[in-house]
PDB file of N, CA and C in Angstrom:
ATOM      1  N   UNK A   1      17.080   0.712  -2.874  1.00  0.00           N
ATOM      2  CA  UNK A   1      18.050   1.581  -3.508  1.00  0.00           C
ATOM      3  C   UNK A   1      19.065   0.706  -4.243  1.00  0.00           C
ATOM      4  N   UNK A   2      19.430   1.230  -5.268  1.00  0.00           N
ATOM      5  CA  UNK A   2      20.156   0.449  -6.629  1.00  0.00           C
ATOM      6  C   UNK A   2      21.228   1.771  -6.818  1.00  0.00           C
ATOM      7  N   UNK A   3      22.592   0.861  -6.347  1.00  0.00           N
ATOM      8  CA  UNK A   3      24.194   1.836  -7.185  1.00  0.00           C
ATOM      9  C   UNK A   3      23.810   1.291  -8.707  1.00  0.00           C
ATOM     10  N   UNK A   4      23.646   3.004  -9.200  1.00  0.00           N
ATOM     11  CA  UNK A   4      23.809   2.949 -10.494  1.00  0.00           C
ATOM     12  C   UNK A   4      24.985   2.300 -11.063  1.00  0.00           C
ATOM     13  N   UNK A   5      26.306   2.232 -10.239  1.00  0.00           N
ATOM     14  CA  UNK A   5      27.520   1.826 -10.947  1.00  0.00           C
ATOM     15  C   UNK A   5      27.989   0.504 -11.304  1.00  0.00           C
ATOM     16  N   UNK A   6      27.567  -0.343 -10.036  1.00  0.00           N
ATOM     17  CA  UNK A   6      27.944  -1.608  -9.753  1.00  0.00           C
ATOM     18  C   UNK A   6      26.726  -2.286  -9.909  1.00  0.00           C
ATOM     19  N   UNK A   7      25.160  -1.536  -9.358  1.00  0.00           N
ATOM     20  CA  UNK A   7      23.991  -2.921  -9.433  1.00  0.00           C
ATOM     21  C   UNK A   7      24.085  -3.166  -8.077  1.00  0.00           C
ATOM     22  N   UNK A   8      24.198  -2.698  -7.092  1.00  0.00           N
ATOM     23  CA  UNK A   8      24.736  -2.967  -5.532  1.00  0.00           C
ATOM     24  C   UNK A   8      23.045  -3.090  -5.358  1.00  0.00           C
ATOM     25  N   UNK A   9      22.380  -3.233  -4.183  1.00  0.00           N
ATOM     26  CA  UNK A   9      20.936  -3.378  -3.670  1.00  0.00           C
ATOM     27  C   UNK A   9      21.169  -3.191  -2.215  1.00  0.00           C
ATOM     28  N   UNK A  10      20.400  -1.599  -1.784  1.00  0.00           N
ATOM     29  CA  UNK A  10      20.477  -1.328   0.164  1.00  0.00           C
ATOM     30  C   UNK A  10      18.805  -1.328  -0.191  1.00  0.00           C
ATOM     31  N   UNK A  11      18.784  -1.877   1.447  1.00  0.00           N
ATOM     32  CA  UNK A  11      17.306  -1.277   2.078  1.00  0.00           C
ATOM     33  C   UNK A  11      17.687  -0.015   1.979  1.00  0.00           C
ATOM     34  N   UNK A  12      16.309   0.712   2.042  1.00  0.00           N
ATOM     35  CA  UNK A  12      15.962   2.191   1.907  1.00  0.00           C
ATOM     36  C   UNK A  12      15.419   2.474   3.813  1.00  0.00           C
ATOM     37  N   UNK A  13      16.081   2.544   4.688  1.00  0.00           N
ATOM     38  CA  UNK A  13      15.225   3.008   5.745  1.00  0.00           C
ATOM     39  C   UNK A  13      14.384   4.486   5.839  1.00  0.00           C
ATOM     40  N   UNK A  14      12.839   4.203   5.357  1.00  0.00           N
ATOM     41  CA  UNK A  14      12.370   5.357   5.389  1.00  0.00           C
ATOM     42  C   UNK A  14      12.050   6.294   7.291  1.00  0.00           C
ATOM     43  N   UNK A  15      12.244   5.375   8.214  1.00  0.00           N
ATOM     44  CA  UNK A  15      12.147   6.098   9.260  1.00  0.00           C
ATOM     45  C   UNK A  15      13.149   7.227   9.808  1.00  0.00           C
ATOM     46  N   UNK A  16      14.399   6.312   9.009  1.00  0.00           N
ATOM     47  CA  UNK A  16      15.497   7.570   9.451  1.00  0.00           C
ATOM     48  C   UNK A  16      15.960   8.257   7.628  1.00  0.00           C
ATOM     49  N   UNK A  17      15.475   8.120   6.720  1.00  0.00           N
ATOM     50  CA  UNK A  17      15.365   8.637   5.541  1.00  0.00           C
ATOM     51  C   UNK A  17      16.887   8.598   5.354  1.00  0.00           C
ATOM     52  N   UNK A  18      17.236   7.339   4.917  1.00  0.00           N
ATOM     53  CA  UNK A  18      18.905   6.701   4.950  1.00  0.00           C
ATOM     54  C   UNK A  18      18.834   5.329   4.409  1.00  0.00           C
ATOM     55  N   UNK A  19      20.352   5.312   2.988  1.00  0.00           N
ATOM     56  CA  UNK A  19      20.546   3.996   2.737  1.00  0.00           C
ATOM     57  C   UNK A  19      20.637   2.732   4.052  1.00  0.00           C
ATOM     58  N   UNK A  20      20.022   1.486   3.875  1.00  0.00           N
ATOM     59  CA  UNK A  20      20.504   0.954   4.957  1.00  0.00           C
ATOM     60  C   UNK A  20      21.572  -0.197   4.518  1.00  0.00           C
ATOM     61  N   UNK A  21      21.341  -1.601   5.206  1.00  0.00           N
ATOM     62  CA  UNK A  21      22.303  -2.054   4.779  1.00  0.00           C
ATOM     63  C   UNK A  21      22.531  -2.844   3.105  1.00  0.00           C
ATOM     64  N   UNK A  22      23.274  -3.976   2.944  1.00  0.00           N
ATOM     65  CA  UNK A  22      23.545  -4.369   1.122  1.00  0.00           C
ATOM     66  C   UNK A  22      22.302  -5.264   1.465  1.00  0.00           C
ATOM     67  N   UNK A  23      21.557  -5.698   0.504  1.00  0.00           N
ATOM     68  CA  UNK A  23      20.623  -6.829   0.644  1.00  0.00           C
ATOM     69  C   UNK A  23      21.207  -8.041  -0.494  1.00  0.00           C
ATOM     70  N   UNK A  24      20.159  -8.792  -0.545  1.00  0.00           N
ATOM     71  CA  UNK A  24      20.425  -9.632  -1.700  1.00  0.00           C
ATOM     72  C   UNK A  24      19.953  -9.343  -2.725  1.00  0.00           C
ATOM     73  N   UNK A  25      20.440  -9.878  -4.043  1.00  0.00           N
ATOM     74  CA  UNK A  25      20.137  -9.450  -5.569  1.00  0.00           C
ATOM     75  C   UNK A  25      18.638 -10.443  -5.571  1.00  0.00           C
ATOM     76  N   UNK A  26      17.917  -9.661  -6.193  1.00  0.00           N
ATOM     77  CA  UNK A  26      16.771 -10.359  -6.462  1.00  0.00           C
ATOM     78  C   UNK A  26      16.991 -10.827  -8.082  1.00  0.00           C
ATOM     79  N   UNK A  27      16.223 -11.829  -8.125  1.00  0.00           N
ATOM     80  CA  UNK A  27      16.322 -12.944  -8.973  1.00  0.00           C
ATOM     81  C   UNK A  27      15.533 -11.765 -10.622  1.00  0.00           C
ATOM     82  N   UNK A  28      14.675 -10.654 -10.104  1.00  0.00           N
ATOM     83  CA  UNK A  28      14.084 -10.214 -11.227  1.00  0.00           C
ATOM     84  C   UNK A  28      15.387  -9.117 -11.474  1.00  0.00           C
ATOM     85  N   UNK A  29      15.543  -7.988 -12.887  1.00  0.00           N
ATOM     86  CA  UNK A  29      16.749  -7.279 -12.932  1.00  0.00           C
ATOM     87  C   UNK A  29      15.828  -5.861 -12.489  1.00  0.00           C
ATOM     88  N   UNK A  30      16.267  -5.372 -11.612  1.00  0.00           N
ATOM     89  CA  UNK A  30      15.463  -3.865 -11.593  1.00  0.00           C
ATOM     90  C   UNK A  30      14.735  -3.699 -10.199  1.00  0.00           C
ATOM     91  N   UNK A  31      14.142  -5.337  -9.348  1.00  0.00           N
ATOM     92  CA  UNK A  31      13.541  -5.045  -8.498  1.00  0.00           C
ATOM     93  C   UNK A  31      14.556  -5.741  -7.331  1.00  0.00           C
ATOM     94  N   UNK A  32      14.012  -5.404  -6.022  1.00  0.00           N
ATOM     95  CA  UNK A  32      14.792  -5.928  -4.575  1.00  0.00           C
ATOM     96  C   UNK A  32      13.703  -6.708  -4.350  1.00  0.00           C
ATOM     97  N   UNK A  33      14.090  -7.667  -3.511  1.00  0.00           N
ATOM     98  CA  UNK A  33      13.500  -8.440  -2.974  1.00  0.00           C
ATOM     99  C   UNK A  33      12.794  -8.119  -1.436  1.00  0.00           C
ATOM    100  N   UNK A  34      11.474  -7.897  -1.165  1.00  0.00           N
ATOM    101  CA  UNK A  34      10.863  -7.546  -0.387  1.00  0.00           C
ATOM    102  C   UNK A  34      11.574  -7.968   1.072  1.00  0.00           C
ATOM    103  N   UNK A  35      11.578  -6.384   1.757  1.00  0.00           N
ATOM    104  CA  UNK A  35      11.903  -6.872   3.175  1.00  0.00           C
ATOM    105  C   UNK A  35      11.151  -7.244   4.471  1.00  0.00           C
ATOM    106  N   UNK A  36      11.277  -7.645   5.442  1.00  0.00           N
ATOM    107  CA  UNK A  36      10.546  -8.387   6.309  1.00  0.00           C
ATOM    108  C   UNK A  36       9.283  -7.119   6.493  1.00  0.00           C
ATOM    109  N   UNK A  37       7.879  -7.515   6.536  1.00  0.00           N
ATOM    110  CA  UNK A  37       6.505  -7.119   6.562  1.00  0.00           C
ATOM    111  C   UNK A  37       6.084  -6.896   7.899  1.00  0.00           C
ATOM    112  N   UNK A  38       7.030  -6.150   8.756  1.00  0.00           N
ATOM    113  CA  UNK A  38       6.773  -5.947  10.253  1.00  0.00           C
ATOM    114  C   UNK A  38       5.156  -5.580  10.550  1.00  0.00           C
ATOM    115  N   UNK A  39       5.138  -3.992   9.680  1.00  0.00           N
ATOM    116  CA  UNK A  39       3.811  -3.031   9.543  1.00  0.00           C
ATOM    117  C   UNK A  39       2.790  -3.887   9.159  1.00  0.00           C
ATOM    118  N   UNK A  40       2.791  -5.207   8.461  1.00  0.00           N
ATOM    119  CA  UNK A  40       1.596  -5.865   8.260  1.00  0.00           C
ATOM    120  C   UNK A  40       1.466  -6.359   9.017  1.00  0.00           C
ATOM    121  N   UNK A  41       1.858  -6.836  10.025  1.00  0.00           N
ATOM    122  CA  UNK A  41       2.007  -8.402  11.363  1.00  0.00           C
ATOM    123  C   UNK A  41       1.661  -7.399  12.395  1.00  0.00           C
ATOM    124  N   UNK A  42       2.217  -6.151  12.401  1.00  0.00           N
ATOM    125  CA  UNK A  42       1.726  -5.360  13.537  1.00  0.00           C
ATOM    126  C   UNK A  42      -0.054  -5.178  13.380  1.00  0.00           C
ATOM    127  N   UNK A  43      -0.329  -4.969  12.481  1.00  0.00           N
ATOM    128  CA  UNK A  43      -1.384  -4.212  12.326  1.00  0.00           C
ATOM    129  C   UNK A  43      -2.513  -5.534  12.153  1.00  0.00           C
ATOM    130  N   UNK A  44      -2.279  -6.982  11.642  1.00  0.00           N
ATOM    131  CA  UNK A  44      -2.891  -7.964  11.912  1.00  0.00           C
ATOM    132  C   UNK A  44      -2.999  -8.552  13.339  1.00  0.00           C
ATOM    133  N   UNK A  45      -2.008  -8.207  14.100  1.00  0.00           N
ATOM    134  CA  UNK A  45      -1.748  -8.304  15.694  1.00  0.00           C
ATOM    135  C   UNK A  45      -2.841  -7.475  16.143  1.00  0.00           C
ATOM    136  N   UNK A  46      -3.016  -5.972  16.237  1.00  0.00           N
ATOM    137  CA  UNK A  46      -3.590  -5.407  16.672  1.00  0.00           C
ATOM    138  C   UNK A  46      -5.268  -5.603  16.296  1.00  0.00           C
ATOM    139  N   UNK A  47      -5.762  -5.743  14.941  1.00  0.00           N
ATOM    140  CA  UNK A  47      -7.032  -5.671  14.667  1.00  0.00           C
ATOM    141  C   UNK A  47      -7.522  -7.186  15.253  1.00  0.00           C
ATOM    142  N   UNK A  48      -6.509  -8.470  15.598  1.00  0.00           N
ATOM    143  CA  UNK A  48      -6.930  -9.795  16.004  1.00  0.00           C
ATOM    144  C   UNK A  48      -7.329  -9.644  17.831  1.00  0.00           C
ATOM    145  N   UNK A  49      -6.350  -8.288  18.521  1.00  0.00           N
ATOM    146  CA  UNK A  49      -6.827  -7.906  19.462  1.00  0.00           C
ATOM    147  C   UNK A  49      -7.676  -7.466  20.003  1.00  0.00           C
ATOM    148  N   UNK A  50      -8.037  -6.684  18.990  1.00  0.00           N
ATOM    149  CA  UNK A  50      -9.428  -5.954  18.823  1.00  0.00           C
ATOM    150  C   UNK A  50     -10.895  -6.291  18.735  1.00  0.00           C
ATOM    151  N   UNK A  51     -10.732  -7.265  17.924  1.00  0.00           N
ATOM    152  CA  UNK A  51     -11.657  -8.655  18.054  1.00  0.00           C
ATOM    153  C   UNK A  51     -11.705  -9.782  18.892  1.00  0.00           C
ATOM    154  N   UNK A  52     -10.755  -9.329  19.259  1.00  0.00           N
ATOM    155  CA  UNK A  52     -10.980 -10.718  20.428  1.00  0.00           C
ATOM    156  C   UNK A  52     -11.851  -9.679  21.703  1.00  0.00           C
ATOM    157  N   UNK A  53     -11.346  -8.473  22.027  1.00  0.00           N
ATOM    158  CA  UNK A  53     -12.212  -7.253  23.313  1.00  0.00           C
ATOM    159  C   UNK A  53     -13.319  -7.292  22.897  1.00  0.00           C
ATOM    160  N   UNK A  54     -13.645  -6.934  21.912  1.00  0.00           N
ATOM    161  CA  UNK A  54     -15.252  -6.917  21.160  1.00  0.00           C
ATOM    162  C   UNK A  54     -15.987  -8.541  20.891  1.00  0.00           C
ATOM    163  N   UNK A  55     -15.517  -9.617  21.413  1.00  0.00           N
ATOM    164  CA  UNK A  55     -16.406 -10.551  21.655  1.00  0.00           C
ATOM    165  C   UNK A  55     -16.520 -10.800  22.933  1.00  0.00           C
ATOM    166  N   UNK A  56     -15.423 -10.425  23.598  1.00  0.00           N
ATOM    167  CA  UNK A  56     -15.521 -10.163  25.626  1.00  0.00           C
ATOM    168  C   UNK A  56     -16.735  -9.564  25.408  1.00  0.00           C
ATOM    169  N   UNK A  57     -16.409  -8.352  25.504  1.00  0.00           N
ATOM    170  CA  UNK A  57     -17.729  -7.455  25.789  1.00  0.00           C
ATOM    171  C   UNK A  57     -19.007  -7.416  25.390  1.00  0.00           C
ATOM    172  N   UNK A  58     -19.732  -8.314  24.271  1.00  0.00           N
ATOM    173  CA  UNK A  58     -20.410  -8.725  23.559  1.00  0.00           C
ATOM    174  C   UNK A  58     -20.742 -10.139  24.517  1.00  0.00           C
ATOM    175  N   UNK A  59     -20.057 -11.107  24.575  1.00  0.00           N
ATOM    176  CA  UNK A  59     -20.254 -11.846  25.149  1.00  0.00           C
ATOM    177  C   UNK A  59     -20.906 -11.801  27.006  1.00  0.00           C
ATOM    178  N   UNK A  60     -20.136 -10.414  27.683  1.00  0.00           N
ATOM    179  CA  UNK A  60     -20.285  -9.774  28.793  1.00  0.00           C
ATOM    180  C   UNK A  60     -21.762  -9.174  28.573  1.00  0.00           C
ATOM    181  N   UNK A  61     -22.335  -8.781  27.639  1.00  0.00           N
ATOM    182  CA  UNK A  61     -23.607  -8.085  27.363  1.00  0.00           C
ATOM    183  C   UNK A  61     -25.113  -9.095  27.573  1.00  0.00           C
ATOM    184  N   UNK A  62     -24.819 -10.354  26.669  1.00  0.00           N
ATOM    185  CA  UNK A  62     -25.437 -11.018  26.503  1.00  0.00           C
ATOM    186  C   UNK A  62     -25.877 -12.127  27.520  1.00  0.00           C
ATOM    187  N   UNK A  63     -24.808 -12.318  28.315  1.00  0.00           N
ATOM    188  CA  UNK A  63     -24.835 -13.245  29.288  1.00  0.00           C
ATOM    189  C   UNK A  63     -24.623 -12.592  30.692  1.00  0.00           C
ATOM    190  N   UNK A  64     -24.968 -10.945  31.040  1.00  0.00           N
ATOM    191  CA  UNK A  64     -25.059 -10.743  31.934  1.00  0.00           C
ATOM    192  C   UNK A  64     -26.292 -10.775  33.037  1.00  0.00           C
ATOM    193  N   UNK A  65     -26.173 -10.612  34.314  1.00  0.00           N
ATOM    194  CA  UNK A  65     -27.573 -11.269  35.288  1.00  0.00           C
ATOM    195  C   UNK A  65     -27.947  -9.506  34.905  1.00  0.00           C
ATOM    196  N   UNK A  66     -29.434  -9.750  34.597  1.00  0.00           N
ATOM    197  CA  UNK A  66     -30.277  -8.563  34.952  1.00  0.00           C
ATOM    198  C   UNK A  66     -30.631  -8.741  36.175  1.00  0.00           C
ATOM    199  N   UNK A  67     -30.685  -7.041  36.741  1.00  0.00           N
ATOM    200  CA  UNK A  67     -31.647  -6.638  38.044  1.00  0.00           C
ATOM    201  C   UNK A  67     -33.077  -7.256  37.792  1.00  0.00           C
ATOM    202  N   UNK A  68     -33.552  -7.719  38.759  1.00  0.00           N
ATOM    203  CA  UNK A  68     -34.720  -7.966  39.170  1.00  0.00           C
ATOM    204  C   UNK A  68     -35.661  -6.969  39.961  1.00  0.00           C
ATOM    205  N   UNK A  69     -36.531  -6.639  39.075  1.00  0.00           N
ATOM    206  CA  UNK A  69     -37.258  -5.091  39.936  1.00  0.00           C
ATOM    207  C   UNK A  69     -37.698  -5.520  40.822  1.00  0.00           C
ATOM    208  N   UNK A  70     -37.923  -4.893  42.275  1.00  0.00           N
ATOM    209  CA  UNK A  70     -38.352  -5.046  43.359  1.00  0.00           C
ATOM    210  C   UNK A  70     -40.106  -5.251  43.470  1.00  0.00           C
TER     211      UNK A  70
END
Protein backbone atom coordinates (compact mmCIF):
# COMPACT_ATOMS: atom_id res chain seq x y z
CA UNK A 1 0.00 0.00 0.00
CA UNK A 2 1.24 3.48 -1.34
CA UNK A 3 -0.15 7.15 0.45
CA UNK A 4 -1.14 8.73 -2.53
CA UNK A 5 -0.02 12.02 -0.76
CA UNK A 6 3.37 11.64 0.58
CA UNK A 7 4.69 8.18 -1.36
CA UNK A 8 4.59 6.58 2.28
CA UNK A 9 4.95 2.39 1.67
CA UNK A 10 2.76 -0.13 4.49
CA UNK A 11 2.66 -3.83 4.27
CA UNK A 12 -0.80 -4.78 3.25
CA UNK A 13 -1.75 -7.55 5.97
CA UNK A 14 -4.07 -9.66 3.98
CA UNK A 15 -4.95 -12.03 7.01
CA UNK A 16 -6.45 -9.35 9.02
CA UNK A 17 -7.37 -7.22 5.69
CA UNK A 18 -5.43 -4.01 7.28
CA UNK A 19 -2.65 -1.45 6.48
CA UNK A 20 0.31 -2.79 8.38
CA UNK A 21 3.31 -1.26 9.35
CA UNK A 22 5.75 1.80 7.12
CA UNK A 23 8.24 -0.38 5.15
CA UNK A 24 11.13 0.74 3.20
CA UNK A 25 11.09 2.70 -0.15
CA UNK A 26 12.05 0.42 -2.76
CA UNK A 27 14.72 1.43 -5.00
CA UNK A 28 12.09 0.91 -8.21
CA UNK A 29 9.21 4.12 -8.20
CA UNK A 30 5.75 2.36 -7.94
CA UNK A 31 6.83 -1.00 -6.45
CA UNK A 32 7.56 -2.20 -2.48
CA UNK A 33 10.02 -4.22 -1.81
CA UNK A 34 9.04 -7.84 -1.21
CA UNK A 35 8.23 -8.99 2.29
CA UNK A 36 9.64 -11.91 4.15
CA UNK A 37 8.38 -15.36 2.03
CA UNK A 38 7.08 -17.22 5.18
CA UNK A 39 4.20 -19.20 2.82
CA UNK A 40 7.09 -20.35 0.60
CA UNK A 41 9.51 -21.81 3.47
CA UNK A 42 6.39 -23.22 5.00
CA UNK A 43 5.31 -25.08 2.20
CA UNK A 44 9.08 -26.15 1.13
CA UNK A 45 9.27 -27.36 4.90
CA UNK A 46 6.35 -29.38 4.56
CA UNK A 47 6.71 -31.08 0.97
CA UNK A 48 10.78 -31.83 2.26
CA UNK A 49 8.76 -33.67 5.10
CA UNK A 50 6.85 -35.42 3.04
CA UNK A 51 9.59 -36.86 1.23
CA UNK A 52 11.56 -37.69 3.64
CA UNK A 53 7.99 -40.28 5.20
CA UNK A 54 7.75 -41.55 1.69
CA UNK A 55 11.37 -42.85 1.56
CA UNK A 56 10.83 -44.36 5.32
CA UNK A 57 8.13 -46.23 4.11
CA UNK A 58 9.50 -47.19 0.80
CA UNK A 59 12.56 -48.02 2.30
CA UNK A 60 10.35 -50.08 5.21
CA UNK A 61 8.73 -51.97 2.10
CA UNK A 62 11.71 -53.04 0.45
CA UNK A 63 13.83 -54.16 3.15
CA UNK A 64 11.23 -55.80 5.12
CA UNK A 65 11.65 -59.79 6.47
CA UNK A 66 8.97 -61.78 4.57
CA UNK A 67 6.94 -64.63 6.28
CA UNK A 68 8.24 -67.82 5.50
CA UNK A 69 5.35 -70.29 4.60
CA UNK A 70 5.18 -73.13 6.80
Amino acid sequence: MVCLECGKQFEYLVSEMRIGKPIAHSPVPGAALPVEDKPRRRTLRIALKALVAGAVMLGALFTGRRKKGN
